[in-house]
C-alpha atoms as a PDB file:
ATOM      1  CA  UNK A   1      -1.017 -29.951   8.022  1.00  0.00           C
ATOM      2  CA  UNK A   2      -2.496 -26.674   7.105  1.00  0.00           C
ATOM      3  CA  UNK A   3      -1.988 -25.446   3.476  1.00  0.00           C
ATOM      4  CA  UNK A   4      -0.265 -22.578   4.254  1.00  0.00           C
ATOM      5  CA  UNK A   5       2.329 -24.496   6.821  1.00  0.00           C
ATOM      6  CA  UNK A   6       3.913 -26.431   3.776  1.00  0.00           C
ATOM      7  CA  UNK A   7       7.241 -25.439   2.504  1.00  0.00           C
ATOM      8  CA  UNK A   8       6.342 -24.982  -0.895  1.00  0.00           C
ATOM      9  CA  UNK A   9       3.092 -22.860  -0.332  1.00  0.00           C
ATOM     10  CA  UNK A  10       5.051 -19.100   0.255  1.00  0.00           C
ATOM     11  CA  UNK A  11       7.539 -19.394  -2.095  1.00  0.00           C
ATOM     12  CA  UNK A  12       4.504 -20.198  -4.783  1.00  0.00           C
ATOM     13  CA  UNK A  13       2.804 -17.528  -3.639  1.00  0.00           C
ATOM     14  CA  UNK A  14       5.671 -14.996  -3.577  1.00  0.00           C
ATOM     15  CA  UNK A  15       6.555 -16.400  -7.502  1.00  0.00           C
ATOM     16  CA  UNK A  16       3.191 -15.597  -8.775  1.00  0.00           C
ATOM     17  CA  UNK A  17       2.889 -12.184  -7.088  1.00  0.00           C
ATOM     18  CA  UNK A  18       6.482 -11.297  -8.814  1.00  0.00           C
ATOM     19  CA  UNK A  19       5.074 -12.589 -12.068  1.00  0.00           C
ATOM     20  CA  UNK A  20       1.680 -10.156 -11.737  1.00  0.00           C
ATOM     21  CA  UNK A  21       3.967  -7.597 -10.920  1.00  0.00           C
ATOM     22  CA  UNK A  22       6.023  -7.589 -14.101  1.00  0.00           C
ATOM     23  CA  UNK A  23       2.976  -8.133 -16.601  1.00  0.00           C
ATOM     24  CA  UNK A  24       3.481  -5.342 -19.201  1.00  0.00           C
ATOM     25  CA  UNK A  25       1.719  -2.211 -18.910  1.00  0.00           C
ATOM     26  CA  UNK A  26      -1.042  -1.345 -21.613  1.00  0.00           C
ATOM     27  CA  UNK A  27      -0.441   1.858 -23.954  1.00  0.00           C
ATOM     28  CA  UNK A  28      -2.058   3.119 -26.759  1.00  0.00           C
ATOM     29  CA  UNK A  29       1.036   3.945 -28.448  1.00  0.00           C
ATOM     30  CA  UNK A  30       4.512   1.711 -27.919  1.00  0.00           C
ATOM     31  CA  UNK A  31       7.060   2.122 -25.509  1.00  0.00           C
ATOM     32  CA  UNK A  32      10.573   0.756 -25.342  1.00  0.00           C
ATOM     33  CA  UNK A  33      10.612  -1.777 -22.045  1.00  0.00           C
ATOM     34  CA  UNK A  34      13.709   0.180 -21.055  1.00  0.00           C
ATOM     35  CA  UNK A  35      11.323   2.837 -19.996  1.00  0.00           C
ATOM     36  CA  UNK A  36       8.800   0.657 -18.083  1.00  0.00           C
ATOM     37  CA  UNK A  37       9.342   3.288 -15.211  1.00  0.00           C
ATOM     38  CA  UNK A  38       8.608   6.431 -16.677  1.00  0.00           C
ATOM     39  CA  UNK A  39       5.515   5.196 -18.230  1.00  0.00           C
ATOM     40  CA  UNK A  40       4.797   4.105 -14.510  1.00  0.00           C
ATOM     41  CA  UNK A  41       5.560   7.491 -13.344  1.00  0.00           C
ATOM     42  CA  UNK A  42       3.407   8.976 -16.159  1.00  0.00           C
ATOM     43  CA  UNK A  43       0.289   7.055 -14.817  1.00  0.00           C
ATOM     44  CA  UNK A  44       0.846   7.757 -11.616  1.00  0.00           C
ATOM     45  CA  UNK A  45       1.438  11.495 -11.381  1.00  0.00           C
ATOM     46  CA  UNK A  46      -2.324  12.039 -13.473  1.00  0.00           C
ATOM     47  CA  UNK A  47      -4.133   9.300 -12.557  1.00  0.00           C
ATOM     48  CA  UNK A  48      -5.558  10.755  -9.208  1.00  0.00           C
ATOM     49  CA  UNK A  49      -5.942  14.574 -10.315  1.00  0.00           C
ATOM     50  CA  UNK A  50      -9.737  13.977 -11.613  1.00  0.00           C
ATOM     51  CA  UNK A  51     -10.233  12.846  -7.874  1.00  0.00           C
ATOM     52  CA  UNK A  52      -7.796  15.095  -5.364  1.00  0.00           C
ATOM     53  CA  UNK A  53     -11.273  16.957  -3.774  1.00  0.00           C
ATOM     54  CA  UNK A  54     -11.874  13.589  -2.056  1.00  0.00           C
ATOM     55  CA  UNK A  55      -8.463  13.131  -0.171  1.00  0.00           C
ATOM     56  CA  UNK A  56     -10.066  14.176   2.772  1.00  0.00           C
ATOM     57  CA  UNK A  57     -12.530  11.102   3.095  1.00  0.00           C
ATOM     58  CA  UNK A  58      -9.105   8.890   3.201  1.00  0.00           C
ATOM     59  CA  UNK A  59      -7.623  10.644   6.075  1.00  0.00           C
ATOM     60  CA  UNK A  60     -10.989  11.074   7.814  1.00  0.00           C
ATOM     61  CA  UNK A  61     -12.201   7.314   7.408  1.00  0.00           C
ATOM     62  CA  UNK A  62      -8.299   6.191   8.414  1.00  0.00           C
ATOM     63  CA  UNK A  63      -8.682   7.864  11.913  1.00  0.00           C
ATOM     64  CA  UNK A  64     -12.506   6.631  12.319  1.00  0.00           C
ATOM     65  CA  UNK A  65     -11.028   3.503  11.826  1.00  0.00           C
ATOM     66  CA  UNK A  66      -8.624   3.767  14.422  1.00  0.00           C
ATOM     67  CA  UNK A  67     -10.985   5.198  16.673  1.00  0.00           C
ATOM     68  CA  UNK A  68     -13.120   2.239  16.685  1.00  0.00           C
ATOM     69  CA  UNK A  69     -10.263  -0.002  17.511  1.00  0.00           C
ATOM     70  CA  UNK A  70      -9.273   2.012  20.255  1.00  0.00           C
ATOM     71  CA  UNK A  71     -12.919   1.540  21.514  1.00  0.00           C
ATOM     72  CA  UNK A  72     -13.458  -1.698  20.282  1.00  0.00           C
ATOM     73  CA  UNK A  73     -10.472  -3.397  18.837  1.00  0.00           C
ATOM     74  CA  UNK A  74     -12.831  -6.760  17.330  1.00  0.00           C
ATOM     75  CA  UNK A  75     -14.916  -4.163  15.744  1.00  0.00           C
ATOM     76  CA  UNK A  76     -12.496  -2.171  14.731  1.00  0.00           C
ATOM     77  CA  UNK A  77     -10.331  -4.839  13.240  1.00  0.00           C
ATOM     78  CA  UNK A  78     -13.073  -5.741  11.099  1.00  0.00           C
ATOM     79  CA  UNK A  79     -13.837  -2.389   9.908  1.00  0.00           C
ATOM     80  CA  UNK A  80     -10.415  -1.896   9.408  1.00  0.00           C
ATOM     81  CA  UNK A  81      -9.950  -4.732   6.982  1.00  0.00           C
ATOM     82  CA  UNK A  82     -13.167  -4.251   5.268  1.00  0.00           C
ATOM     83  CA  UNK A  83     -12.156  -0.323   4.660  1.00  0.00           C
ATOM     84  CA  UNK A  84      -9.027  -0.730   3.759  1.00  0.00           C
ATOM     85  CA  UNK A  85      -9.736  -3.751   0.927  1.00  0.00           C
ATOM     86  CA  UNK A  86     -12.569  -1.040  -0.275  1.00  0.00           C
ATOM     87  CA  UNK A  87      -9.969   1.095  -0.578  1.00  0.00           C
ATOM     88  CA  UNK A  88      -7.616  -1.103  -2.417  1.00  0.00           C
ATOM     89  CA  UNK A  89     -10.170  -1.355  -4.762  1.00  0.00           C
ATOM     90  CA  UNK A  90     -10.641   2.204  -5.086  1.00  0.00           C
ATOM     91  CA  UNK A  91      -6.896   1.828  -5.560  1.00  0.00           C
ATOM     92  CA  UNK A  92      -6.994  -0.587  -8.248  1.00  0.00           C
ATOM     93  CA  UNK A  93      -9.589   2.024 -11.023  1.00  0.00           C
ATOM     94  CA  UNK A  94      -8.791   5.473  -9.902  1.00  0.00           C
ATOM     95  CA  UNK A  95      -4.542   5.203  -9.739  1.00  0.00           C
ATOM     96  CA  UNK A  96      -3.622   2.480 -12.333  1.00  0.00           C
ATOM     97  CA  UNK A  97      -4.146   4.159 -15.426  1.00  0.00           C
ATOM     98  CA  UNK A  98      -4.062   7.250 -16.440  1.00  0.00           C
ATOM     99  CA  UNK A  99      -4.306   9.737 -19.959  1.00  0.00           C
ATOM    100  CA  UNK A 100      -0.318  10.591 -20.647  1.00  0.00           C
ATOM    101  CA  UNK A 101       1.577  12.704 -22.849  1.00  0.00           C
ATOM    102  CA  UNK A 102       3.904  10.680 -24.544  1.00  0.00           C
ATOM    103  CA  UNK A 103       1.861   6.922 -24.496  1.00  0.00           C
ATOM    104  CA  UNK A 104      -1.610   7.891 -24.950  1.00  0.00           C
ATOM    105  CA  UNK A 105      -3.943   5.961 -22.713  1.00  0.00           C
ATOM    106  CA  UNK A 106      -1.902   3.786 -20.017  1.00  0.00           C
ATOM    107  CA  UNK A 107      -2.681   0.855 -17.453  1.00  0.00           C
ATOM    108  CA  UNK A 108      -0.387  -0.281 -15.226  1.00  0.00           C
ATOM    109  CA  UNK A 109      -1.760  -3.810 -15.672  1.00  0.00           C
ATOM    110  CA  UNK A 110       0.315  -5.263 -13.407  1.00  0.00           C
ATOM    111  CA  UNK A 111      -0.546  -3.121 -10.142  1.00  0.00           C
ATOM    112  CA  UNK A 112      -4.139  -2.929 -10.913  1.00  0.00           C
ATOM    113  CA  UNK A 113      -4.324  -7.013 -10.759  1.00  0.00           C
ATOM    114  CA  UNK A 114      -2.590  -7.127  -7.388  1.00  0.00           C
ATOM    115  CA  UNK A 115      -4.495  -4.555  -5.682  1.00  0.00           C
ATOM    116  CA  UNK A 116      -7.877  -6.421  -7.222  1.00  0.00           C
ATOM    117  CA  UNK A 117      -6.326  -9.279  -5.308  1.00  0.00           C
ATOM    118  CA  UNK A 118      -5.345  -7.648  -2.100  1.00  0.00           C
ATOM    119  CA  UNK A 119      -8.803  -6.108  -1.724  1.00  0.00           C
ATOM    120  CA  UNK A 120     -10.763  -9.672  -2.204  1.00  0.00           C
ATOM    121  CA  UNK A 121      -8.073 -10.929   0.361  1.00  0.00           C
ATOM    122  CA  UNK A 122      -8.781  -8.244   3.074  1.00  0.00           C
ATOM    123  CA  UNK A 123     -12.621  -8.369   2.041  1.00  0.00           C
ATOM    124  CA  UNK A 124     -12.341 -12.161   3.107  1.00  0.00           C
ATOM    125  CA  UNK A 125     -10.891 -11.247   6.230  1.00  0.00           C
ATOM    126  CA  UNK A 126     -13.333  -8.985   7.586  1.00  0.00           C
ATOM    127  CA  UNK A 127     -16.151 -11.426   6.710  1.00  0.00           C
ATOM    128  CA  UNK A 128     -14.138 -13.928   8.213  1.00  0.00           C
ATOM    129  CA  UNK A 129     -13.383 -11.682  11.204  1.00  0.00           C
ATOM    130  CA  UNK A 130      -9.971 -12.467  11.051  1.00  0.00           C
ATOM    131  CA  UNK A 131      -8.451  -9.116  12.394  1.00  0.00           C
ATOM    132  CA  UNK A 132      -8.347  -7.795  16.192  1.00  0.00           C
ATOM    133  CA  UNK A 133      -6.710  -4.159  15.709  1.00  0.00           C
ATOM    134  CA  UNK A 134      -5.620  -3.685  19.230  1.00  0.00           C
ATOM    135  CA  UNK A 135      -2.423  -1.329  20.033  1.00  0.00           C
ATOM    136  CA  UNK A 136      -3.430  -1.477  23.900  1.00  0.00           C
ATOM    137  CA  UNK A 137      -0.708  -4.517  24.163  1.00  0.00           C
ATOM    138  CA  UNK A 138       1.837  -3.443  21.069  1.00  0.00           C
ATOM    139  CA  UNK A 139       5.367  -3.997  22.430  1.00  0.00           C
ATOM    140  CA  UNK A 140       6.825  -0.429  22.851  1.00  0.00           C
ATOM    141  CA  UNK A 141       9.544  -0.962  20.258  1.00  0.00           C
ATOM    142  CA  UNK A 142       6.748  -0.927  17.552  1.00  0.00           C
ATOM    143  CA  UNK A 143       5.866   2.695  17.580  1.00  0.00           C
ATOM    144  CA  UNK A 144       9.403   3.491  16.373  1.00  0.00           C
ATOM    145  CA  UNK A 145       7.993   2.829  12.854  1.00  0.00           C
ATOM    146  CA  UNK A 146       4.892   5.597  13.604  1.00  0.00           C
ATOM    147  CA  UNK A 147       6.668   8.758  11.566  1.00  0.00           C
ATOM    148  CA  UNK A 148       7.291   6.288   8.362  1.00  0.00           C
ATOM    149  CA  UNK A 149       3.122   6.101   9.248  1.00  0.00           C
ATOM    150  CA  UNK A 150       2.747   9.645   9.488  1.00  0.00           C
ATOM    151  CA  UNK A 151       4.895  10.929   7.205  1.00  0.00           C
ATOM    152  CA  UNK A 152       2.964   8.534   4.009  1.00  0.00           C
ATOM    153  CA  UNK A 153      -0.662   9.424   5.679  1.00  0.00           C
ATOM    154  CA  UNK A 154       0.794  13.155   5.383  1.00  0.00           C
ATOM    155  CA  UNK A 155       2.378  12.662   2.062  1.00  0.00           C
ATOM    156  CA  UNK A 156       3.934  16.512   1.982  1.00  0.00           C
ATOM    157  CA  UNK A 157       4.842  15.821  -1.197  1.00  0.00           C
ATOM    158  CA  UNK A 158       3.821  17.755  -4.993  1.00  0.00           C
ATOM    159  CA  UNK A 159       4.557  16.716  -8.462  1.00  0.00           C
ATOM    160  CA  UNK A 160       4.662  19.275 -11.467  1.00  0.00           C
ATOM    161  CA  UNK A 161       5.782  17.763 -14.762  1.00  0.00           C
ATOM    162  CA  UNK A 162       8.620  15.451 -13.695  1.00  0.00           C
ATOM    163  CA  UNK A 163       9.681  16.963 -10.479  1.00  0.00           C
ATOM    164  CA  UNK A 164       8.549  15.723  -7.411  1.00  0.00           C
ATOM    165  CA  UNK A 165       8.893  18.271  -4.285  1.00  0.00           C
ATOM    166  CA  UNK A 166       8.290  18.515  -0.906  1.00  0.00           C
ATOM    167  CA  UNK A 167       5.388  20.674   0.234  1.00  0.00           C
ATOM    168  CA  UNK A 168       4.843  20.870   3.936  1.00  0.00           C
ATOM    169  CA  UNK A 169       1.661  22.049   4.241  1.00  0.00           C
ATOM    170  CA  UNK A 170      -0.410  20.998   7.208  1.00  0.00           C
ATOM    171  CA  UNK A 171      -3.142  21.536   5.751  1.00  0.00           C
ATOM    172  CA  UNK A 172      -1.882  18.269   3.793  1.00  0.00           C
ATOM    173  CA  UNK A 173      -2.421  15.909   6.980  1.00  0.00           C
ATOM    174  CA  UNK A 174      -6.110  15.692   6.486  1.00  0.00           C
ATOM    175  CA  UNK A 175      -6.747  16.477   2.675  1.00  0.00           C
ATOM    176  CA  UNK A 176      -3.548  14.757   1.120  1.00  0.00           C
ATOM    177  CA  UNK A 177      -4.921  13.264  -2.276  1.00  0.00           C
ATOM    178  CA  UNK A 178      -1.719  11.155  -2.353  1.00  0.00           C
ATOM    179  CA  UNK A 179      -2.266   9.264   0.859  1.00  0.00           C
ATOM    180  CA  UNK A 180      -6.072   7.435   0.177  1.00  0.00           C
ATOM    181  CA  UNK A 181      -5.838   7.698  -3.765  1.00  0.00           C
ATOM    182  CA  UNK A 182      -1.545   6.043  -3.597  1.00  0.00           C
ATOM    183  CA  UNK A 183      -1.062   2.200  -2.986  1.00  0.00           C
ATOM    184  CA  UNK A 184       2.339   3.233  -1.777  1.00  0.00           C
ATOM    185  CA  UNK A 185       0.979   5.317   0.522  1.00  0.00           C
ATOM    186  CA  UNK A 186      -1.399   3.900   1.980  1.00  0.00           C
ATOM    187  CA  UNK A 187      -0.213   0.203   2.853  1.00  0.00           C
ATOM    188  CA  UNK A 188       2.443   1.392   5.026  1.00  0.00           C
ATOM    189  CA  UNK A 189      -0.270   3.210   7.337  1.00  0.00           C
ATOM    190  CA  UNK A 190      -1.847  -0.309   7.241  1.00  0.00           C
ATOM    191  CA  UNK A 191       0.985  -1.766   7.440  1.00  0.00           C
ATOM    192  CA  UNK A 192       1.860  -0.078  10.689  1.00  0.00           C
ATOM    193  CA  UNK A 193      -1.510  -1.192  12.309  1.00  0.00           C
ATOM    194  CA  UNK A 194      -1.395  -4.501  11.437  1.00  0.00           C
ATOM    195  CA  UNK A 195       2.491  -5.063  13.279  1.00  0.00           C
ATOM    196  CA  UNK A 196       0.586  -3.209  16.066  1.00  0.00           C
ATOM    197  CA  UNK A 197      -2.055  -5.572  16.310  1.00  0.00           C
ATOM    198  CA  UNK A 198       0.295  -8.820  15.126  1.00  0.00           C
ATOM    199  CA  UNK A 199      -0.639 -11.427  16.628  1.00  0.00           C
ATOM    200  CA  UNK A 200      -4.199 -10.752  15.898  1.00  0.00           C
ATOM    201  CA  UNK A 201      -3.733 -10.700  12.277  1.00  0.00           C
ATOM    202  CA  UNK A 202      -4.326 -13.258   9.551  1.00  0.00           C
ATOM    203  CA  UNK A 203      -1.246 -14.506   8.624  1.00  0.00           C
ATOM    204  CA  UNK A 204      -1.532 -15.584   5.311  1.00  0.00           C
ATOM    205  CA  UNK A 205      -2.869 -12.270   4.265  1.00  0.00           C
ATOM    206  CA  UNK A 206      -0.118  -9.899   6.415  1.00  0.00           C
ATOM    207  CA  UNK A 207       2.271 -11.757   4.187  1.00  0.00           C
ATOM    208  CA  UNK A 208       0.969 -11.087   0.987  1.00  0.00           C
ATOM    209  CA  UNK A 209       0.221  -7.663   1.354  1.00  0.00           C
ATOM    210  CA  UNK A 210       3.675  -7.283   3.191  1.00  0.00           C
ATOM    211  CA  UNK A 211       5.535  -8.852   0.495  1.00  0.00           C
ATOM    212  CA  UNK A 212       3.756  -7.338  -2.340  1.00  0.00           C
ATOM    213  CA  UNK A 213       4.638  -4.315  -1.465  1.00  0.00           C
ATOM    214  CA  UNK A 214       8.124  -5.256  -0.994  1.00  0.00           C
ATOM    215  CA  UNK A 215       8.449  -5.717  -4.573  1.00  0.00           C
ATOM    216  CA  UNK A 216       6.926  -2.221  -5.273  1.00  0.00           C
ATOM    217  CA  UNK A 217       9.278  -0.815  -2.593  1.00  0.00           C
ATOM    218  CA  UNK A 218      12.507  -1.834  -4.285  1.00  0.00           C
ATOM    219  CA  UNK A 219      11.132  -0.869  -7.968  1.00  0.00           C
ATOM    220  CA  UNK A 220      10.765   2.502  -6.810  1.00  0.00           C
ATOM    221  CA  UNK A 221      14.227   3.019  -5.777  1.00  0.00           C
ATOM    222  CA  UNK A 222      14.443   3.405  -9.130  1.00  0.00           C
ATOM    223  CA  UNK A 223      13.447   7.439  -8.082  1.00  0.00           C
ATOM    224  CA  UNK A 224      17.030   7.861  -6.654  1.00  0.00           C
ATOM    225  CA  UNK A 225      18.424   7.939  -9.338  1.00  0.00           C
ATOM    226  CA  UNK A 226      17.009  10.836 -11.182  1.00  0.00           C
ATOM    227  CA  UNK A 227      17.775  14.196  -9.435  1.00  0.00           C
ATOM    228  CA  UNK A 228      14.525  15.529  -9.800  1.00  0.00           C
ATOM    229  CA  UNK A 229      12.113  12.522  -8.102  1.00  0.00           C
ATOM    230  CA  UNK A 230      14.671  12.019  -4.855  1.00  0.00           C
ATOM    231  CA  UNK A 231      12.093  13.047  -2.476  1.00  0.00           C
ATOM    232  CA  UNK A 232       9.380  10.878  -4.586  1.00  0.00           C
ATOM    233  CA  UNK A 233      12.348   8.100  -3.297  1.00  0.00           C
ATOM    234  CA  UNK A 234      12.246   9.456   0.306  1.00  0.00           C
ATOM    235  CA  UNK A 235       8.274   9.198   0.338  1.00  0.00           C
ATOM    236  CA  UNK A 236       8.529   5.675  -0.413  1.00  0.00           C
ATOM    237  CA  UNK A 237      11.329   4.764   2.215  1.00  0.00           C
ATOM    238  CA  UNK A 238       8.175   3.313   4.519  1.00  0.00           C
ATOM    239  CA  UNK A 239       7.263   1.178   2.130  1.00  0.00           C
ATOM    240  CA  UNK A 240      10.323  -0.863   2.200  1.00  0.00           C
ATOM    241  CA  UNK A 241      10.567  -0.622   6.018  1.00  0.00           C
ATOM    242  CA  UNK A 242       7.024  -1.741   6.952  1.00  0.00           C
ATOM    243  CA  UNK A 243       7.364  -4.498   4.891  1.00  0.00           C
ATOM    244  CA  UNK A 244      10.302  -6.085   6.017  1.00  0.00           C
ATOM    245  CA  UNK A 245       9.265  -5.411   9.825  1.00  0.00           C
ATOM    246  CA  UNK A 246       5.670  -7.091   8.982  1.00  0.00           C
ATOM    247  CA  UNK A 247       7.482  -9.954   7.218  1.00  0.00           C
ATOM    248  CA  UNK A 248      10.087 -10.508  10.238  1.00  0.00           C
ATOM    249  CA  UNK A 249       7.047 -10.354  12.483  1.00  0.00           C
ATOM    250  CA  UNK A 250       5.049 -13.315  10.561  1.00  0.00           C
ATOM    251  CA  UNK A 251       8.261 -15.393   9.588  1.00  0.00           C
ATOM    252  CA  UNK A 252       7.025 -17.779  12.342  1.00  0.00           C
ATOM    253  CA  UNK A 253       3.294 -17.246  12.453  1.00  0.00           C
ATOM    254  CA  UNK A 254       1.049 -18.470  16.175  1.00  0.00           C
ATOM    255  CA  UNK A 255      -0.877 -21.341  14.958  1.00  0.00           C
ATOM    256  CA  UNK A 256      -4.132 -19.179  15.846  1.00  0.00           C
ATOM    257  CA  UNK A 257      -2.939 -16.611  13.134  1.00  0.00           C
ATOM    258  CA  UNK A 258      -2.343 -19.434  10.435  1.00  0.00           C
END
C-alpha cells in the first residue's frame, strides 16, 4: 500500500500544516497575541508596494500558461506547475514580511514556511511531470467556479491605511499587483485549473495546497468583522470555495493520481 493511501498519512499531514500555520509571527517590537491579525494585516498591506510595477508579469505569465495548455495540455501542465511553485516562492520573500508602523520589522513566519513548502512540492511535480492541464474534457459544472477565478486574478480591490475598497478599474485585470504578489490570490486561479484538469493532477499535492489554503481561508474571515476590511472579506470568498471544491474532488483520488 502506497504511503499516501494509509489512514493516518492526511490527517498527519493536515496536523503539521495547522501547526506551521500558527507559528508566531516575528516583530521587532512585541505584540499582544490577541492582535495576531492586525499585525498580519500590517504585513500584508506594505509588503508588495516596493514591487506593484511588476503585477503585470503575473497576469501575463498566468494566461501564457494557459495558452500552452490549451495547445499542449502535457506541456502546459508542466509549465504550469513549475510557474506557479516559482511563484510561490516569489510569494514566500516579497509578501511575508513587511516594515510596519506599530511592530517595526514583521514576518509572518508562519505563511512564509508553507509557501517555501508548497513551491518545493509543485517544483517536484513539474520535474516529475505529474500535471496534464487539460480543460478540453472539464465537466461543464466546473466553470461555475470561473468568476471566484476572475474576480482574485482581477483583484479590484485598494487598501489605504486600514480600509480596504473596491476599485474597478480594468485596467486592474492585467497589472493587478495583488493577484501575482497575494498567496490568497493567486491559489484560487490555480486552484481553478487544477479542478479543471482533476484527474490529471497529483493528488497528494492538490490536497495540500487545497487544504492549506483552507486554513488561510477561514482566518481571514476574521475581515468581516471590521467594517472597514468587508470587501478585503469578499476578495477572499474564492479562497474558501476552491478549496473545498478541490478537496471534494480528491476525497477519493484515481489510483493513477495517487
Amino acid at each position: 500500500m502506497k504511503l499516501t493511501q494509509r489512514k493516518w498519512f492526511y490527517p498527519l499531514v493536515y496536523f503539521l500544516l495547522v501547526f506551521i500555520s500558527f507559528l508566531p509571527l516575528y516583530t521587532e517590537r512585541p505584540y499582544d497575541p490577541r492582535d495576531t491579525q492586525q499585525v498580519i494585516f500590517e504585513i500584508i498591506s506594505r509588503a508588495a508596494q516596493p514591487y506593484a510595477a511588476w503585477g503585470w508579469v503575473f497576469h501575463v505569465a498566468t494566461l501564457a500558461v494557459i495558452a500552452l495548455a490549451v495547445w499542449n495540455p502535457q506541456a502546459g501542465g508542466r509549465a504550469a506547475a513549475a510557474y506557479f511553485g516559482l511563484n510561490y516562492l516569489v510569494i514566500a520573500f516579497a509578501q511575508t514580511r513587511a516594515q510596519t508602523p506599530a511592530y517595526g520589522f514583521a514576518v509572518h513566519t508562519g505563511a512564509m514556511v508553507a509557501e517555501i513548502l508548497l513551491a518545493l512540492l509543485w517544483l517536484w511535480v513539474a520535474w516529475k511531470d505529474r500535471l496534464r492541464l487539460s480543460f478540453r474534457d472539464a465537466p461543464r459544472g466546473r466553470w461555475i467556479l470561473l468568476p471566484f477565478a476572475l474576480l482574485v486574478f482581477w483583484s479590484p480591490l485598494t487598501i489605504e491605511g486600514t480600509t480596504a475598497a473596491p476599485n474597478f478599474n480594468p485596467l486592474l485585470l492585467l497589472t493587478s499587483p495583488d493577484y501575482g504578489l497575494a498567496y490568497c490570490f493567486l491559489t484560487p486561479v490555480f486552484l481553478f485549473l487544477l479542478i479543471l484538469a482533476w484527474p490529471q493532477v497529483d493528488a497528494f499535492a492538490l490536497r495540500v495546497t487545497a487544504f492549506n489554503r483552507l486554513l488561510y481561508g477561514l482566518f481571514n474571515l476574521s475581515h468581516w468583522a471590521v467594517p472597514e476590511r468587508i470587501w478585503l472579506g469578499v476578495m477572499h470568498l474564492p479562497l474558501l470555495v476552491m478549496p473545498i471544491a478541490a478537496l471534494w474532488l480528491a476525497r477519493k483520488p484515481p489510483e493513477s493520481t495517487g
